[in-house]
PDB file of N, CA and C in Angstrom:
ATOM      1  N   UNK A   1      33.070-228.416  18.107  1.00  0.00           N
ATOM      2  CA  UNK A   1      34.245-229.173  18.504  1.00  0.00           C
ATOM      3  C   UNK A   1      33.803-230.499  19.099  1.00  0.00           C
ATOM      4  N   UNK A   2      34.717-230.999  20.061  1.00  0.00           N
ATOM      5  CA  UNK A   2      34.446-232.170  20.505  1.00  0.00           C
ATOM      6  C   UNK A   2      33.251-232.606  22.015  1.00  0.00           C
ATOM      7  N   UNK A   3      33.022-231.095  22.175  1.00  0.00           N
ATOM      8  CA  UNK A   3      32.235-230.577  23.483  1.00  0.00           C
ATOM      9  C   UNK A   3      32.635-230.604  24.407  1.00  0.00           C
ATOM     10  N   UNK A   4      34.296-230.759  24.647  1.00  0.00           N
ATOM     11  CA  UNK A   4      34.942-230.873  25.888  1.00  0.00           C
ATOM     12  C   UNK A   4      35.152-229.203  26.671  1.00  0.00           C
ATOM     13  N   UNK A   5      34.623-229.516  28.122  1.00  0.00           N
ATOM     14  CA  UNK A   5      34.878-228.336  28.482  1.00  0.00           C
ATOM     15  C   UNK A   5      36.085-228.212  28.775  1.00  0.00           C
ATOM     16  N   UNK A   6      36.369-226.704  28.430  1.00  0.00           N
ATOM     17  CA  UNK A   6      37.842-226.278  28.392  1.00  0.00           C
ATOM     18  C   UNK A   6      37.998-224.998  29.510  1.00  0.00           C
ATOM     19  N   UNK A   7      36.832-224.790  30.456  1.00  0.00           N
ATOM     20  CA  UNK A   7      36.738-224.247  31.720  1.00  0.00           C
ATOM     21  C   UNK A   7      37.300-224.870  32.806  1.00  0.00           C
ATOM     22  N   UNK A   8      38.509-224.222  33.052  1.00  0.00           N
ATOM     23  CA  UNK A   8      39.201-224.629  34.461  1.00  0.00           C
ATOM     24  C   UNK A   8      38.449-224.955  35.524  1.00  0.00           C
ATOM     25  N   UNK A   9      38.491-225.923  36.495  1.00  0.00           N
ATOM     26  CA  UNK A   9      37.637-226.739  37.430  1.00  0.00           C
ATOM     27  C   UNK A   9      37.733-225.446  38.677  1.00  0.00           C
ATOM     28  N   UNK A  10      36.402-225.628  39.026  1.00  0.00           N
ATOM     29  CA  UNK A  10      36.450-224.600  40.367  1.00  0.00           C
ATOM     30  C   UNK A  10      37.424-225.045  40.917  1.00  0.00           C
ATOM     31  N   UNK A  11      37.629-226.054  41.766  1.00  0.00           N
ATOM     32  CA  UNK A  11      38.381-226.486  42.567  1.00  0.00           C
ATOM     33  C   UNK A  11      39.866-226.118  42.066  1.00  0.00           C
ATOM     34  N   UNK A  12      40.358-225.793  41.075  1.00  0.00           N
ATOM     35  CA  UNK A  12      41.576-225.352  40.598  1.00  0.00           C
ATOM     36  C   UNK A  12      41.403-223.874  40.757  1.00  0.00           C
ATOM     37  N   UNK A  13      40.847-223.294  40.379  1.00  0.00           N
ATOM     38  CA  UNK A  13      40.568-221.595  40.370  1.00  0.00           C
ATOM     39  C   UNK A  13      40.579-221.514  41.792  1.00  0.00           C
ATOM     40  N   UNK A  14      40.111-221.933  42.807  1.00  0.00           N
ATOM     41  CA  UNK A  14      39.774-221.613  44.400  1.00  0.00           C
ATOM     42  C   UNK A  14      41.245-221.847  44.702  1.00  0.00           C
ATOM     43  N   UNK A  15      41.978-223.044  44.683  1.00  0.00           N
ATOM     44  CA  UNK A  15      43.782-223.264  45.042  1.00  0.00           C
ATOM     45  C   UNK A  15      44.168-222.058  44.554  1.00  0.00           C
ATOM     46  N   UNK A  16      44.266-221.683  43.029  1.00  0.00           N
ATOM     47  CA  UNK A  16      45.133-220.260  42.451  1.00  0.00           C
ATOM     48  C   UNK A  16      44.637-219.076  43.710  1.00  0.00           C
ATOM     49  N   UNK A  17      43.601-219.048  43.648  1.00  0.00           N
ATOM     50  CA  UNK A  17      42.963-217.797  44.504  1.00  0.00           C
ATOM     51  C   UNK A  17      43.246-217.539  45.900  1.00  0.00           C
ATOM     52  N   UNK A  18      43.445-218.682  46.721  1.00  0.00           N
ATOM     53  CA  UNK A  18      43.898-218.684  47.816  1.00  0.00           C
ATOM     54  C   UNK A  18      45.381-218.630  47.681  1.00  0.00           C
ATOM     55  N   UNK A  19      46.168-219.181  46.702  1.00  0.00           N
ATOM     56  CA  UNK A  19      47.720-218.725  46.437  1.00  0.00           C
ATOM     57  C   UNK A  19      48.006-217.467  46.483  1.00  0.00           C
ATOM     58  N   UNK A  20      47.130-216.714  45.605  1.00  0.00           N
ATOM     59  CA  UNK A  20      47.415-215.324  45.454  1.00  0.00           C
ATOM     60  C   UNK A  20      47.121-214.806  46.736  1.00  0.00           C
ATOM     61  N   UNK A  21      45.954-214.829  47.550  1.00  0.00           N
ATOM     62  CA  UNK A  21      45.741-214.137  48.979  1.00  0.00           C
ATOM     63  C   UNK A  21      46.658-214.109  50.225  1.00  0.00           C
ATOM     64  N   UNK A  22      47.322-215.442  49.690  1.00  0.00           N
ATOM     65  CA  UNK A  22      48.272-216.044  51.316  1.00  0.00           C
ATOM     66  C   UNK A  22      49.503-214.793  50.334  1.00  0.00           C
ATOM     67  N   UNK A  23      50.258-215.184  49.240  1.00  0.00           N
ATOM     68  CA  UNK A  23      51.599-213.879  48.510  1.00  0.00           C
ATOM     69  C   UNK A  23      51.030-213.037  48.987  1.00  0.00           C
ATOM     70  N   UNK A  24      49.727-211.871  48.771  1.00  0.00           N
ATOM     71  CA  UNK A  24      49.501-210.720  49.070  1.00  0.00           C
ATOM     72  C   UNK A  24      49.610-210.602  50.300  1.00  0.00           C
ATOM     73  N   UNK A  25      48.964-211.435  51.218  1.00  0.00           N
ATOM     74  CA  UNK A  25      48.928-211.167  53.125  1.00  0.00           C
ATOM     75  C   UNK A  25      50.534-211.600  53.542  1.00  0.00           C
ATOM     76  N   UNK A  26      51.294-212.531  52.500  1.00  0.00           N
ATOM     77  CA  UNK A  26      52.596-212.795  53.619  1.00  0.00           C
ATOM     78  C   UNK A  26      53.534-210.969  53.198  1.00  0.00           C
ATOM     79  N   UNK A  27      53.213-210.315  51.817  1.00  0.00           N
ATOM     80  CA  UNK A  27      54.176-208.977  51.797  1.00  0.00           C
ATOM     81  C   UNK A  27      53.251-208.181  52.432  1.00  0.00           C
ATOM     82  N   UNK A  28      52.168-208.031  52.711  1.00  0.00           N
ATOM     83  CA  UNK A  28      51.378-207.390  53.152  1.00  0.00           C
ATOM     84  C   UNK A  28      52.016-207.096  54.934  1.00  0.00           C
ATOM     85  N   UNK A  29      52.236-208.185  55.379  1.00  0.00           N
ATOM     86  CA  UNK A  29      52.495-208.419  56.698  1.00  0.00           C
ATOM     87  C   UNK A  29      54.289-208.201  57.106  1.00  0.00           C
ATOM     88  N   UNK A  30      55.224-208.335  55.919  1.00  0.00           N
ATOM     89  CA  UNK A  30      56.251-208.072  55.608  1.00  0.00           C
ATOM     90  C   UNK A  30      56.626-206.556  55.507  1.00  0.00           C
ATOM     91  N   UNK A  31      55.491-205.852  55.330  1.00  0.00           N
ATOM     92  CA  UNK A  31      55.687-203.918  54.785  1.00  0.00           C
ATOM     93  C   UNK A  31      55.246-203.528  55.945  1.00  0.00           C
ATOM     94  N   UNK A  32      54.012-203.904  56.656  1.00  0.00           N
ATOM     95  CA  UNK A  32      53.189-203.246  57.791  1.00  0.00           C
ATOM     96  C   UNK A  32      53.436-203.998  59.325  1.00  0.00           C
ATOM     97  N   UNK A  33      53.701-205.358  59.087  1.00  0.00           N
ATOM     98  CA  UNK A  33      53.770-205.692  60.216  1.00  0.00           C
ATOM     99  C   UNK A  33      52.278-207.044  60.549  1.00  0.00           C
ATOM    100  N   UNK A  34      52.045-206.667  61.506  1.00  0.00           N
ATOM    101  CA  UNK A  34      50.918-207.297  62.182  1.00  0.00           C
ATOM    102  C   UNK A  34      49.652-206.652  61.694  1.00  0.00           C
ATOM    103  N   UNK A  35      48.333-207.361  60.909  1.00  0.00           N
ATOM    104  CA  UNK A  35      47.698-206.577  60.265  1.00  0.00           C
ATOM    105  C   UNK A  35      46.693-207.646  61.377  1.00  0.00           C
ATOM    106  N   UNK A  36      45.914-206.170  61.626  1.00  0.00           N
ATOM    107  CA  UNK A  36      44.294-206.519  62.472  1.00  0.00           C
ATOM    108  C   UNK A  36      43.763-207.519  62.094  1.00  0.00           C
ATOM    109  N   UNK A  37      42.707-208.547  62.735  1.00  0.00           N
ATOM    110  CA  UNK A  37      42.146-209.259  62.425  1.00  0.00           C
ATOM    111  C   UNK A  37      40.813-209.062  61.578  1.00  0.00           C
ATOM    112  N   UNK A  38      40.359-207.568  62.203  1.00  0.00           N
ATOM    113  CA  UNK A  38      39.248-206.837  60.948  1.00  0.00           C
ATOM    114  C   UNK A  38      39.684-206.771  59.603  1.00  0.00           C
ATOM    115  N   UNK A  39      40.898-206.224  59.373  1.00  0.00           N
ATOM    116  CA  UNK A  39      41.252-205.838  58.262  1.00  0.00           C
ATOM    117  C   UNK A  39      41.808-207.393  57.303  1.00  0.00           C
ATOM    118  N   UNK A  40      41.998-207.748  58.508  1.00  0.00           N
ATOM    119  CA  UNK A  40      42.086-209.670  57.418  1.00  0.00           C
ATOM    120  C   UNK A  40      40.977-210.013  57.062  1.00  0.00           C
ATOM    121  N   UNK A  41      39.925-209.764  58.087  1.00  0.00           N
ATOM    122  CA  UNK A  41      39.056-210.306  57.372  1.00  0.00           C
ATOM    123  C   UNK A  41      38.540-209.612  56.277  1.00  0.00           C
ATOM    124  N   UNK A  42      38.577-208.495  56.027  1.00  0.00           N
ATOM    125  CA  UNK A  42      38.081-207.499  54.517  1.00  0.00           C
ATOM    126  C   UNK A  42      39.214-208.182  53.758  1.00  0.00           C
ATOM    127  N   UNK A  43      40.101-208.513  54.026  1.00  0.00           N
ATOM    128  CA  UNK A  43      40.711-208.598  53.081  1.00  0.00           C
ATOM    129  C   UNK A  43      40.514-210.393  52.373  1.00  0.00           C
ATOM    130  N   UNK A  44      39.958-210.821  53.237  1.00  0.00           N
ATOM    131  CA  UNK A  44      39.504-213.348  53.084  1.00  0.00           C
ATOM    132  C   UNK A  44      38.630-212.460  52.365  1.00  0.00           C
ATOM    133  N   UNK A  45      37.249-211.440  51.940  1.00  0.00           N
ATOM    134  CA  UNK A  45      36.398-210.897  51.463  1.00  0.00           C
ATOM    135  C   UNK A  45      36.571-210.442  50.044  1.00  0.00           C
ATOM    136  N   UNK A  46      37.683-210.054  49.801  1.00  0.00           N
ATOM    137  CA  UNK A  46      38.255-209.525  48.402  1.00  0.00           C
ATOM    138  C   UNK A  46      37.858-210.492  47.560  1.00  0.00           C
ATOM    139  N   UNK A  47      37.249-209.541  46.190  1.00  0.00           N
ATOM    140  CA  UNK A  47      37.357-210.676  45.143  1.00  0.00           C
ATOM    141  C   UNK A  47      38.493-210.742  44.497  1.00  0.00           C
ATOM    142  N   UNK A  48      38.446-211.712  43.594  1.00  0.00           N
ATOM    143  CA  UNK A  48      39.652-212.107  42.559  1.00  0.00           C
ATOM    144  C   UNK A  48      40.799-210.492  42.288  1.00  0.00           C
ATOM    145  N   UNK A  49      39.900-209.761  41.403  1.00  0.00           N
ATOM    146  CA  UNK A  49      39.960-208.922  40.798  1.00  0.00           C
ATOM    147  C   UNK A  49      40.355-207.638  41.793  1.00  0.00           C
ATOM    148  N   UNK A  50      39.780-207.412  43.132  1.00  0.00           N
ATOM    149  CA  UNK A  50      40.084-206.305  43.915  1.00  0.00           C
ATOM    150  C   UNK A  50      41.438-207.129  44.823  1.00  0.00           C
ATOM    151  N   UNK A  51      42.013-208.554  44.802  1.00  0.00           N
ATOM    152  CA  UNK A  51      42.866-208.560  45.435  1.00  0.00           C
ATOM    153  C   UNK A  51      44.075-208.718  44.286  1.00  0.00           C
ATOM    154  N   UNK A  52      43.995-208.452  42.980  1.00  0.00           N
ATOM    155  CA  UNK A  52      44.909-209.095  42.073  1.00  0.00           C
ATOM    156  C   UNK A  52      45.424-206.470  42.271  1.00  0.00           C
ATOM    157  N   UNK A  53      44.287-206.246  42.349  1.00  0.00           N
ATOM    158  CA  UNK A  53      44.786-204.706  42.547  1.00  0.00           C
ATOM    159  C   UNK A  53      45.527-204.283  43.882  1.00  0.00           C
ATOM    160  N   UNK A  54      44.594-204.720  44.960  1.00  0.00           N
ATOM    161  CA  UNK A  54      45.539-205.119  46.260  1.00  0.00           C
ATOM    162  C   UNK A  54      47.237-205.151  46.010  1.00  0.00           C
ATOM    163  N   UNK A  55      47.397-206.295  45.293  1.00  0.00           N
ATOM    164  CA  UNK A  55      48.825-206.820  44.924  1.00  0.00           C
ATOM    165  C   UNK A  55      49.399-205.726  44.210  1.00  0.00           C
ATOM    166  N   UNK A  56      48.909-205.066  43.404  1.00  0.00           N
ATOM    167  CA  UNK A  56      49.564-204.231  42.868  1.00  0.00           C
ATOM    168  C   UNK A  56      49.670-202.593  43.712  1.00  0.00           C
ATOM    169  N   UNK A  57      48.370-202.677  44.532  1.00  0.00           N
ATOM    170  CA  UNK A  57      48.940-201.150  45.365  1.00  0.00           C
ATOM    171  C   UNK A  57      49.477-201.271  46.624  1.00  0.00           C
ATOM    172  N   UNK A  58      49.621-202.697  47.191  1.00  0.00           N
ATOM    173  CA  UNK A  58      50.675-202.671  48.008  1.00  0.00           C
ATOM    174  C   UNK A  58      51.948-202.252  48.057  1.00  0.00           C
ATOM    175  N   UNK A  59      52.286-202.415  46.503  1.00  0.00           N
ATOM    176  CA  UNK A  59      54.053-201.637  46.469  1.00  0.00           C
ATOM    177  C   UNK A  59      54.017-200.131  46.497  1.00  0.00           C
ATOM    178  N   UNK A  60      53.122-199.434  46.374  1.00  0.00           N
ATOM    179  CA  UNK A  60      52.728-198.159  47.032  1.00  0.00           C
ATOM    180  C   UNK A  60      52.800-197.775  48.778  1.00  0.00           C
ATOM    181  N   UNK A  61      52.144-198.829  49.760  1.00  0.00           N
ATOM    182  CA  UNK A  61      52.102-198.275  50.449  1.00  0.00           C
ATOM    183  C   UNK A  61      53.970-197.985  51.737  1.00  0.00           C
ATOM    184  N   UNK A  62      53.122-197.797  52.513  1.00  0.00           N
ATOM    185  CA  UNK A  62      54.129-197.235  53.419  1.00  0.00           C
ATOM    186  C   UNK A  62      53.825-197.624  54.640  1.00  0.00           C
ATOM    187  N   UNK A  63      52.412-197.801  55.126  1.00  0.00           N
ATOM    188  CA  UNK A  63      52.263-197.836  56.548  1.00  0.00           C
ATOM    189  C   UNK A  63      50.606-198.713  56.374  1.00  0.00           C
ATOM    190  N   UNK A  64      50.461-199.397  57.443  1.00  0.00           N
ATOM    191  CA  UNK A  64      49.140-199.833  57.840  1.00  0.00           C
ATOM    192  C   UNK A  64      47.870-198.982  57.352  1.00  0.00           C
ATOM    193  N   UNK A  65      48.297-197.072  57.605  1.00  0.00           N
ATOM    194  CA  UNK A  65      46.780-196.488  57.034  1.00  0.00           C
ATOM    195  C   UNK A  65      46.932-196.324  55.761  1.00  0.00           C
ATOM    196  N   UNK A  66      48.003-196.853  54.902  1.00  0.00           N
ATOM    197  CA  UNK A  66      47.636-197.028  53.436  1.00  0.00           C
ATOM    198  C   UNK A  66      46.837-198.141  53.254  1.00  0.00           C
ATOM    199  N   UNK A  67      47.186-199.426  53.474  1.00  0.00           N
ATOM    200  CA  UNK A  67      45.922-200.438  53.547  1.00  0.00           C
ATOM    201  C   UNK A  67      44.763-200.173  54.302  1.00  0.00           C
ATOM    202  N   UNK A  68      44.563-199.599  54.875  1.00  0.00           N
ATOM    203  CA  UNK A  68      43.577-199.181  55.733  1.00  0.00           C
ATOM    204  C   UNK A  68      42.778-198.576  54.649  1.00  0.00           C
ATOM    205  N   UNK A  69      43.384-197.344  54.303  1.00  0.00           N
ATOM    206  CA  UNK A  69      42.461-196.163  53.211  1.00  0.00           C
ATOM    207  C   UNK A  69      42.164-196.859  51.660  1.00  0.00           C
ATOM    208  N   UNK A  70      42.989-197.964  51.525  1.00  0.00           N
ATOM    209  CA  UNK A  70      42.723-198.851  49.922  1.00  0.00           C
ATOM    210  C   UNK A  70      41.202-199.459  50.463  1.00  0.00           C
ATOM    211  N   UNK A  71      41.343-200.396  51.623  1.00  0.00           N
ATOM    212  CA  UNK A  71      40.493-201.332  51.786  1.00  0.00           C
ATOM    213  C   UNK A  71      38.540-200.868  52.357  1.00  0.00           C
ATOM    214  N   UNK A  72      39.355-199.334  52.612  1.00  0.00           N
ATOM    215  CA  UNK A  72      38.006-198.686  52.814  1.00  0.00           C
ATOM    216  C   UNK A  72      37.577-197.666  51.297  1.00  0.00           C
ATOM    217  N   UNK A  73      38.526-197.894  50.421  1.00  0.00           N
ATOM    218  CA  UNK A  73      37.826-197.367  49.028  1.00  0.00           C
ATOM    219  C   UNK A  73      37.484-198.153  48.461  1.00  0.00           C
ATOM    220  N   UNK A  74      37.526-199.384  48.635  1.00  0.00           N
ATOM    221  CA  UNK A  74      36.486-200.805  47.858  1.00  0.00           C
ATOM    222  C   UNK A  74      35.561-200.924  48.648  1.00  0.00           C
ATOM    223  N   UNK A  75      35.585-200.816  49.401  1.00  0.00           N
ATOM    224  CA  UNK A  75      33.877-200.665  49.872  1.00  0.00           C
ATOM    225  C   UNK A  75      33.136-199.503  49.435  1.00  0.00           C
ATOM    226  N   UNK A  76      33.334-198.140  49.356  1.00  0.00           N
ATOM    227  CA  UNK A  76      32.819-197.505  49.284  1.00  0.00           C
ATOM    228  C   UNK A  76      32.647-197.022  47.572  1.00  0.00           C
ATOM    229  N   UNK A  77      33.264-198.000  46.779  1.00  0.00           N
ATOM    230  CA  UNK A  77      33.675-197.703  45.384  1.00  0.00           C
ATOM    231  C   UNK A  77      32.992-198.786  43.940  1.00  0.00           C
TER     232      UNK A  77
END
């Protein structure tokens, strides 16, 4: 082709990524409440991929030790 890269600029991927983290932590904080400052920080730690699942098993939980027990099976998983 013309050799143009057609890879989205970090600096664009890092904005999307932090979009998605602030949606997940504002329902996150909307279902549970006040979430620990430990558990924020596992959660600034998430990659792409374990917070795009995040998003999706949040509509599962019910209480703080459901995020609690998700965020301690990615570590251990």
């Amino acid at each position: 082709m013309l050799g143009l890269n057609l890879e989205e600029p970090r600096a664009i991927r890092e904005a999307k990524e932090e979009g998605q983290r602030k949606v997940v932590l504002r329902q996150l904080k909307r279902l549970v409440g006040v979430i620990p400052d430990a558990l924020l920080f596992q959660i600034q730690e998430l990659s792409v991929e374990q917070l795009e699942a995040l998003g999706d098993a949040l509509l599962d939980f019910s209480s703080l030790a459901d995020l609690e027990r998700w965020l301690q099976s990615q570590q251990s998983g």
